[in-house]
C-alpha atoms as a PDB file:
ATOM      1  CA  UNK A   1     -75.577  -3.393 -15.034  1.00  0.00           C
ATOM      2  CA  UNK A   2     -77.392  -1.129 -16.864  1.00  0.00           C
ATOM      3  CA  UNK A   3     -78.715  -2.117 -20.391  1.00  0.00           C
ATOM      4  CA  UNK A   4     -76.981  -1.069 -23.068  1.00  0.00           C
ATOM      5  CA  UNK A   5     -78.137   2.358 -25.012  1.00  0.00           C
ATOM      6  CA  UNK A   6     -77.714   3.115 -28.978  1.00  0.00           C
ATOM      7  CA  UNK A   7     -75.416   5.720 -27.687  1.00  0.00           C
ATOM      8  CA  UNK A   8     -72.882   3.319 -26.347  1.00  0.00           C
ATOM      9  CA  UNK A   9     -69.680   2.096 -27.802  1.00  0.00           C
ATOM     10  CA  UNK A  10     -70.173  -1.493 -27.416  1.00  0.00           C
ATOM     11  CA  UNK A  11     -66.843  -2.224 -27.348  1.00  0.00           C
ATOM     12  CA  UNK A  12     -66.993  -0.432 -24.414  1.00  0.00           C
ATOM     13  CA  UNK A  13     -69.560  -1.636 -23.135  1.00  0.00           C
ATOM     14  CA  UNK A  14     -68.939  -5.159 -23.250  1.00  0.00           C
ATOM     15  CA  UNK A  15     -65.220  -4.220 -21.260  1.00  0.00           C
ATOM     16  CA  UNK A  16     -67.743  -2.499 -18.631  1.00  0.00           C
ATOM     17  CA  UNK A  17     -69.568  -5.473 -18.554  1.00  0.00           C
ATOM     18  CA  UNK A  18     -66.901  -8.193 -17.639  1.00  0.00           C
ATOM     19  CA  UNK A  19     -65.316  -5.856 -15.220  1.00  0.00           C
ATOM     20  CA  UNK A  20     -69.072  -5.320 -13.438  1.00  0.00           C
ATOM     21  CA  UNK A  21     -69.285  -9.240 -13.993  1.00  0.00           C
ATOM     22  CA  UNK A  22     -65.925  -9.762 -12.362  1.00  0.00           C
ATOM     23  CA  UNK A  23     -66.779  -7.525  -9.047  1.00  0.00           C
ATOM     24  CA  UNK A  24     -70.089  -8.701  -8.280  1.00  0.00           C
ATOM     25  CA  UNK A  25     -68.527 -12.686  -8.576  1.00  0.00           C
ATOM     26  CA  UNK A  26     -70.688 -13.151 -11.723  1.00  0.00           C
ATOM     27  CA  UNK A  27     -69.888 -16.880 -12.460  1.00  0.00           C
ATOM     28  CA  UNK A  28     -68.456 -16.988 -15.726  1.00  0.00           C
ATOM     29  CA  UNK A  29     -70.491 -19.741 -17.257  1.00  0.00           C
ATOM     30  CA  UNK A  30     -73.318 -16.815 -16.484  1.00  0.00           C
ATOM     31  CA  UNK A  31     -71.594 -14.191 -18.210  1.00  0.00           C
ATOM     32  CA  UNK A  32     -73.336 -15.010 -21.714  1.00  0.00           C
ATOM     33  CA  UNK A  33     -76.815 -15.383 -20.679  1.00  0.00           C
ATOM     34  CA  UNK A  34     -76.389 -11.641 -18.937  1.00  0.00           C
ATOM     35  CA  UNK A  35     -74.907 -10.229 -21.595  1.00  0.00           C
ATOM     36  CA  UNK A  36     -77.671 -11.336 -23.895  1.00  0.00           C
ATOM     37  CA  UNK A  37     -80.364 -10.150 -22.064  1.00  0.00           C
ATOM     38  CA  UNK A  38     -78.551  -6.748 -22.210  1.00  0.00           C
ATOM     39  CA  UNK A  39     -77.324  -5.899 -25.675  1.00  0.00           C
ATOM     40  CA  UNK A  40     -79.447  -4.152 -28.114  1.00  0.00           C
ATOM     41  CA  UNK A  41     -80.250  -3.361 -31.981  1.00  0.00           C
ATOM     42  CA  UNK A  42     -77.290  -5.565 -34.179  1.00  0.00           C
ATOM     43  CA  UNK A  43     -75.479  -6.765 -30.732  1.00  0.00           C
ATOM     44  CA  UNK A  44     -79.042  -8.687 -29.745  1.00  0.00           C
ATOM     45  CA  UNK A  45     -79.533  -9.915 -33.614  1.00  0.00           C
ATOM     46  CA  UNK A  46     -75.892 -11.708 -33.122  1.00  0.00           C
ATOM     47  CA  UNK A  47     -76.903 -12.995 -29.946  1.00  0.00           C
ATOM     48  CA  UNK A  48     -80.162 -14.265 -31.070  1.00  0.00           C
ATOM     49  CA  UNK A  49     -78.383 -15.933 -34.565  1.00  0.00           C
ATOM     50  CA  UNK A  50     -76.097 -18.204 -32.250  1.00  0.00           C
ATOM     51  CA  UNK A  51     -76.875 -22.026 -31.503  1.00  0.00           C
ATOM     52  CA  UNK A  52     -77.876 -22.709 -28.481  1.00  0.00           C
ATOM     53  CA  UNK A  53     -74.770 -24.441 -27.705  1.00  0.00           C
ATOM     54  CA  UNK A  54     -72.838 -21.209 -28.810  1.00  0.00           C
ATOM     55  CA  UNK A  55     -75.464 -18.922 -26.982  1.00  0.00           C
ATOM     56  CA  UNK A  56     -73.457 -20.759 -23.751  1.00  0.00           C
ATOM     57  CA  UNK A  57     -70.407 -19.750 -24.750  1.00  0.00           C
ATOM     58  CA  UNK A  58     -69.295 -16.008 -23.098  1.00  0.00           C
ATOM     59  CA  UNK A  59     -66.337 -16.022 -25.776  1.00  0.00           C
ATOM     60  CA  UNK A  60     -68.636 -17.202 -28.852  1.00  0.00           C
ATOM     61  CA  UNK A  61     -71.073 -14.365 -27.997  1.00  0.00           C
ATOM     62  CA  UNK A  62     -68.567 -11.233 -27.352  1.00  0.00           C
ATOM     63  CA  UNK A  63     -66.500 -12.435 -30.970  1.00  0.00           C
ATOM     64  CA  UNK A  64     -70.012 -12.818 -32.664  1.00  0.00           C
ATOM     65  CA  UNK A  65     -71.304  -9.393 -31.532  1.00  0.00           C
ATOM     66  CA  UNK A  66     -67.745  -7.679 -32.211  1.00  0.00           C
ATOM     67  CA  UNK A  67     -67.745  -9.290 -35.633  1.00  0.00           C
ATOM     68  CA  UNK A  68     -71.673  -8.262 -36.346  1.00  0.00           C
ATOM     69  CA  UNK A  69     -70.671  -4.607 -35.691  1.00  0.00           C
ATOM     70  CA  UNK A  70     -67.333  -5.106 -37.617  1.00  0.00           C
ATOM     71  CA  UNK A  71     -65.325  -4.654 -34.861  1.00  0.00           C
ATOM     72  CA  UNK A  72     -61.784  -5.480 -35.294  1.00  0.00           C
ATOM     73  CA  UNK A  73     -58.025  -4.274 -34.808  1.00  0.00           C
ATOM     74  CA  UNK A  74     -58.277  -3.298 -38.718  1.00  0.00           C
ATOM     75  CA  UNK A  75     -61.529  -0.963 -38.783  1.00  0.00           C
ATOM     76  CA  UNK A  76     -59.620   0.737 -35.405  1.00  0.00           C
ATOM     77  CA  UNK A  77     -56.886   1.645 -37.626  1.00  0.00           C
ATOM     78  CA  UNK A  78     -58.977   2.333 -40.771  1.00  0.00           C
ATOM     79  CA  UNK A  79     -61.038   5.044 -38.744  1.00  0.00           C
ATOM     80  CA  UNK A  80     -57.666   6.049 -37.495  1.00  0.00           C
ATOM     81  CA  UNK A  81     -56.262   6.564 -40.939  1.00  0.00           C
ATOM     82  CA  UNK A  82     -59.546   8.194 -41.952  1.00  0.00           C
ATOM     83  CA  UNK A  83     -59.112  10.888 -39.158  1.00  0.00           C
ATOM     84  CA  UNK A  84     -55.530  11.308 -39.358  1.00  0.00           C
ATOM     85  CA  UNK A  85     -54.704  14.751 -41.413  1.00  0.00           C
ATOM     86  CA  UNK A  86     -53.355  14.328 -44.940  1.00  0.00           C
ATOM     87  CA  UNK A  87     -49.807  15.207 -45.095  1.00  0.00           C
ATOM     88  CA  UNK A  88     -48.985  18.800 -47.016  1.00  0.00           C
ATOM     89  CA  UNK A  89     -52.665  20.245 -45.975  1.00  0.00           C
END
C-alpha cells in the first residue's frame, strides 16, 4: 500500500487500507502498526499521541485519527448543508 499523500481523503484512505489489508491476509493484530507507518501530517501526530497499549489497537488508532481530523457523521452533514443551495436563490 502506498503511503498516504496530503491529497488524499483519509477517510478514504483508511477504507483502501483495510480492504488492501484484508486481500493480502494482513493479520489484523498487524493492521495498526501498518497503518502507522503510513499516515501522514495530523493522521501520524494521532498515531504518535496514543499509548503504546492503544498504538496496538487497529480500532483505537482509525477512531483517534478520524477524531484528530474531525471526522464524524456530523461534519459529513455540516459540509453537506454548507454545499446544499439556499432555498429561494
Amino acid at each position: 500500500m502506498p503511503r498516504m499523500t496530503k491529497d488524499d481523503d483519509p477517510e478514504a484512505y483508511i477504507e483502501a487500507f483495510e480492504w488492501t489489508a484484508t486481500q493480502m491476509g494482513l493479520d489484523q493484530s498487524q493492521w495498526g502498526q501498518q497503518l502507522g507507518a503510513l499516515v501522514i501530517d495530523e493522521a501520524q501526530a494521532a498515531y504518535r499521541a496514543l499509548s503504546r497499549e492503544e498504538a496496538q489497537d487497529y480500532e483505537a488508532i482509525k477512531a483517534a485519527i478520524l477524531y484528530r481530523l474531525e471526522i464524524s457523521p456530523e461534519s459529513y452533514q455540516q459540509a453537506f448543508q454548507a454545499r446544499k443551495p439556499r432555498e429561494g436563490k
